[in-house]
C-alpha atoms as a PDB file:
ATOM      1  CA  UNK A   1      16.509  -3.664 -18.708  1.00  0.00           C
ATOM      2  CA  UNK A   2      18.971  -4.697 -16.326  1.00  0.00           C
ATOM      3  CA  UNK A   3      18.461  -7.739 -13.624  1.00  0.00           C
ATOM      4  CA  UNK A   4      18.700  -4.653 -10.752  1.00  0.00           C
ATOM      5  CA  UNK A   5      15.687  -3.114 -12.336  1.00  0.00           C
ATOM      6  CA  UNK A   6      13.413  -6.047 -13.241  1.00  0.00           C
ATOM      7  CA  UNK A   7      14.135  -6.490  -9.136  1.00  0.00           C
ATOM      8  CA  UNK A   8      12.775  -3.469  -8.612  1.00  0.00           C
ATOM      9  CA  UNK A   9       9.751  -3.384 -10.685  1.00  0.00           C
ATOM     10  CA  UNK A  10       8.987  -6.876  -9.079  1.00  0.00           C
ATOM     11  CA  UNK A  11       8.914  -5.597  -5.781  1.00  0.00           C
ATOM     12  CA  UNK A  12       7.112  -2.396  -6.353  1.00  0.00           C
ATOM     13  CA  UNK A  13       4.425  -4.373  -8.288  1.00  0.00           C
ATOM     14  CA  UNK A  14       4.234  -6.441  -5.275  1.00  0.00           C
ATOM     15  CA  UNK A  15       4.061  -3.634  -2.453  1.00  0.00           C
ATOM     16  CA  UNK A  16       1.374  -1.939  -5.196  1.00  0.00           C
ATOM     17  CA  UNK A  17      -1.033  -4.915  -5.434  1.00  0.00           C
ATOM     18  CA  UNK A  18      -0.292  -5.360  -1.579  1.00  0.00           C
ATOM     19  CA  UNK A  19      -1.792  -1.836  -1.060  1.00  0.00           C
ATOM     20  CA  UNK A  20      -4.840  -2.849  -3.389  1.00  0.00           C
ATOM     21  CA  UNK A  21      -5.790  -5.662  -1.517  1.00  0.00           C
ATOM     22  CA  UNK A  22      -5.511  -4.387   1.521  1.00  0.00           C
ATOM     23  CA  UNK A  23      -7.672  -1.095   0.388  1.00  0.00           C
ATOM     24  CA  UNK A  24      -9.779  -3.450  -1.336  1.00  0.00           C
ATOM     25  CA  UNK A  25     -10.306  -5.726   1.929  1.00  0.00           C
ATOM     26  CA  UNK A  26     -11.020  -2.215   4.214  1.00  0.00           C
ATOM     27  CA  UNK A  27     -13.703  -1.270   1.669  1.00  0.00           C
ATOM     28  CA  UNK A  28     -15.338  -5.008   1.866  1.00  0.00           C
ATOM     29  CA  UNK A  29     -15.387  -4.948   5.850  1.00  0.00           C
ATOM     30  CA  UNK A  30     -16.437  -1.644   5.804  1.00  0.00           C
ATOM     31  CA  UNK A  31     -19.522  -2.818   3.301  1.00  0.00           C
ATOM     32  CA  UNK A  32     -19.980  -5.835   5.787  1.00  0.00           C
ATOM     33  CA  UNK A  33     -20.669  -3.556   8.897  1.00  0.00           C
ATOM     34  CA  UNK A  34     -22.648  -1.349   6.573  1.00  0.00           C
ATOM     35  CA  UNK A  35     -24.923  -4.883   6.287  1.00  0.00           C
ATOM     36  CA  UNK A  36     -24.139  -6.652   3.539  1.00  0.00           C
ATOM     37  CA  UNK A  37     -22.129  -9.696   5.350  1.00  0.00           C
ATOM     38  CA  UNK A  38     -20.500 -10.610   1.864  1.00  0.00           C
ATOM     39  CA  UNK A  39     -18.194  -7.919   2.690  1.00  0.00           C
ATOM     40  CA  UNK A  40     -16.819  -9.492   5.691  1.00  0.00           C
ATOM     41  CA  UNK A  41     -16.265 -12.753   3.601  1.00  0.00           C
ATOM     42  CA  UNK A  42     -14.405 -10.909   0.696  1.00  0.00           C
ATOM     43  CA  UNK A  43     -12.769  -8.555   2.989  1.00  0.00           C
ATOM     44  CA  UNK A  44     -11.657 -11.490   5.065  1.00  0.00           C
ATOM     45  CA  UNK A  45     -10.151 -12.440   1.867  1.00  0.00           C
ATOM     46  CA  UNK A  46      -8.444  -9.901   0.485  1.00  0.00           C
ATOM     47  CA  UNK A  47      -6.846  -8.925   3.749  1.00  0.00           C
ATOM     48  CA  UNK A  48      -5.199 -12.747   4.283  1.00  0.00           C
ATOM     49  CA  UNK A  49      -4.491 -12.147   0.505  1.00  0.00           C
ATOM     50  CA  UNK A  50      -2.497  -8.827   1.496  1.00  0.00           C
ATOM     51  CA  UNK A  51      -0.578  -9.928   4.235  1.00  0.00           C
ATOM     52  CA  UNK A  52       0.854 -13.134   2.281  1.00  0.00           C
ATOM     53  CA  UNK A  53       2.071 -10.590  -0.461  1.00  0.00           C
ATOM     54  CA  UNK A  54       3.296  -7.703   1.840  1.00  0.00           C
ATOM     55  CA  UNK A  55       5.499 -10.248   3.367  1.00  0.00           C
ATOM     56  CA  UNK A  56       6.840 -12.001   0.222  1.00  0.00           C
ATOM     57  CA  UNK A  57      10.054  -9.902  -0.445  1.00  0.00           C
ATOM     58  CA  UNK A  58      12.480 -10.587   1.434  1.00  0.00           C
ATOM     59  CA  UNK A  59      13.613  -7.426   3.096  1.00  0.00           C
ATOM     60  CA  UNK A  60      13.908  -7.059   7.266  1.00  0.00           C
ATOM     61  CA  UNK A  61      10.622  -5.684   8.358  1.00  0.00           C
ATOM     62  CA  UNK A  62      11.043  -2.389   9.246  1.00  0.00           C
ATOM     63  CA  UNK A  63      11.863  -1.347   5.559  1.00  0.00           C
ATOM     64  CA  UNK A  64       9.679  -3.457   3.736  1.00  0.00           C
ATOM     65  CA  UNK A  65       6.879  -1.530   5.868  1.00  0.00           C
ATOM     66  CA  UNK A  66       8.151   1.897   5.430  1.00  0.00           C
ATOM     67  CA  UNK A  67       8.375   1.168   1.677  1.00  0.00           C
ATOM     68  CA  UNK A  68       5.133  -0.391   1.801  1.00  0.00           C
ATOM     69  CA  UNK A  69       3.728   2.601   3.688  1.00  0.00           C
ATOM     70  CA  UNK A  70       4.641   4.601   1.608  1.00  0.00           C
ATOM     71  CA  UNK A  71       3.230   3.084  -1.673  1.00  0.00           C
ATOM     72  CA  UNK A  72      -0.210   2.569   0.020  1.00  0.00           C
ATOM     73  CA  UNK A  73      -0.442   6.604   1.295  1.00  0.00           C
ATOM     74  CA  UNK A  74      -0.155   7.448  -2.678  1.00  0.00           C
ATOM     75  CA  UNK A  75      -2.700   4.831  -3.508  1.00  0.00           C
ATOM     76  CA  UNK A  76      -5.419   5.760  -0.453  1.00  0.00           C
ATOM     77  CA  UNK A  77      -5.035   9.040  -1.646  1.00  0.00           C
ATOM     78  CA  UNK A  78      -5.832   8.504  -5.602  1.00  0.00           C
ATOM     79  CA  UNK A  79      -8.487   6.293  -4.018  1.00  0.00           C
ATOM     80  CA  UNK A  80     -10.185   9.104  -1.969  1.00  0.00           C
ATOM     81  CA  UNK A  81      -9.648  11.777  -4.721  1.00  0.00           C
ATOM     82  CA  UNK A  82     -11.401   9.170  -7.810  1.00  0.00           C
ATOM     83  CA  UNK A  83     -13.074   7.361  -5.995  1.00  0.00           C
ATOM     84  CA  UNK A  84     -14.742   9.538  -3.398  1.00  0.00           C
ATOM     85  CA  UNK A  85     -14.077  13.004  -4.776  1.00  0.00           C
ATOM     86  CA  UNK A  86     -12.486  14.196  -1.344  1.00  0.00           C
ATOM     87  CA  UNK A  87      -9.683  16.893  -2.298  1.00  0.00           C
ATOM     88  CA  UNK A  88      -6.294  16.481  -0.892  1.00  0.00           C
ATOM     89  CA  UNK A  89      -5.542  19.244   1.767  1.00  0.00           C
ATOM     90  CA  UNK A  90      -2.056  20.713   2.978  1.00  0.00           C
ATOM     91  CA  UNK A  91      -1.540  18.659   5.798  1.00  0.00           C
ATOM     92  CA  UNK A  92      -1.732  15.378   3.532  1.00  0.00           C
ATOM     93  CA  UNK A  93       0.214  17.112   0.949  1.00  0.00           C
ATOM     94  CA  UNK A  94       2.906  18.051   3.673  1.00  0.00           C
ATOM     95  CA  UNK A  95       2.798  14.940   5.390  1.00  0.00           C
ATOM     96  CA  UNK A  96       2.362  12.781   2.372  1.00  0.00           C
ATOM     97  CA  UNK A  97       5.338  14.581   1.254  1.00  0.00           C
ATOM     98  CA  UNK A  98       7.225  13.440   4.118  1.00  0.00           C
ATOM     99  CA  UNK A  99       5.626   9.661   3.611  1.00  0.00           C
ATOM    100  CA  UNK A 100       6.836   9.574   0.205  1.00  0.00           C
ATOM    101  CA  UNK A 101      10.150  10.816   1.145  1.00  0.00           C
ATOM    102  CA  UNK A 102      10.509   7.963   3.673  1.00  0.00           C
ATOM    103  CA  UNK A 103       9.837   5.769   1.942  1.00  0.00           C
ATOM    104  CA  UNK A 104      12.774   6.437  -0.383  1.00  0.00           C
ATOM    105  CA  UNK A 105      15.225   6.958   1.885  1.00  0.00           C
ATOM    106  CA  UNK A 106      14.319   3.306   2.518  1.00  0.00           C
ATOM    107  CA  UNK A 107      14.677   2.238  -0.626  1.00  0.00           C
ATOM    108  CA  UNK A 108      17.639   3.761  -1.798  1.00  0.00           C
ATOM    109  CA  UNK A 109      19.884   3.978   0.973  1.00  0.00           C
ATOM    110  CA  UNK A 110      22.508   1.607   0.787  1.00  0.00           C
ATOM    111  CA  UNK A 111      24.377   0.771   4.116  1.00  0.00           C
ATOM    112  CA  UNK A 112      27.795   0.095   3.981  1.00  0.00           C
END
């Protein structure tokens, strides 16, 4: 595998694991305002957790959000079809679509 792609696969395991925690930390202050205050504490957590990763690569801000945008529209939607059985309807598959395409234009467009 060449250096370019281990790159690659770095940063999209990053951005991926960013979009965990952060799901992860919505869920636990979600469970805290439901009443169980160890939510707040763990979601607290995870969301500080998130926000160090999001920010670790080292690419100007307005792509490594778009990317990371991206990544975590796939992921909330596995989470909501697994998770909570919801079924994905045309307007997220349309504007997913366009998400997902953003988010590669991002990545792969190399200005000269």
């Amino acid at each position: 595998m060449s250096v370019k792609a281990l790159k690659a696969l770095h940063l999209l395991s990053l951005l991926t694991l960013s979009a965990l925690l952060e799901i992860g930390g919505d869920a636990g202050m979600r469970a805290g305002l439901q009443g169980r205050r160890a939510g707040f504490a763990l979601g607290g957590i995870l969301l500080i957790t998130y926000g160090l990763m999001v920010n670790l690569p080292k690419w100007d801000f307005g792509r490594l959000m778009g990317v990371y945008i991206a990544i975590f529209f796939l992921i909330s939607q596995a989470v909501a079809v697994l998770a909570f059985h919801e079924r994905l309807r045309l307007p997220a598959l349309v504007g997913g679509s366009l998400i997902v395409a953003g988010g590669l234009v991002l990545t792969l467009w190399r200005a000269n």
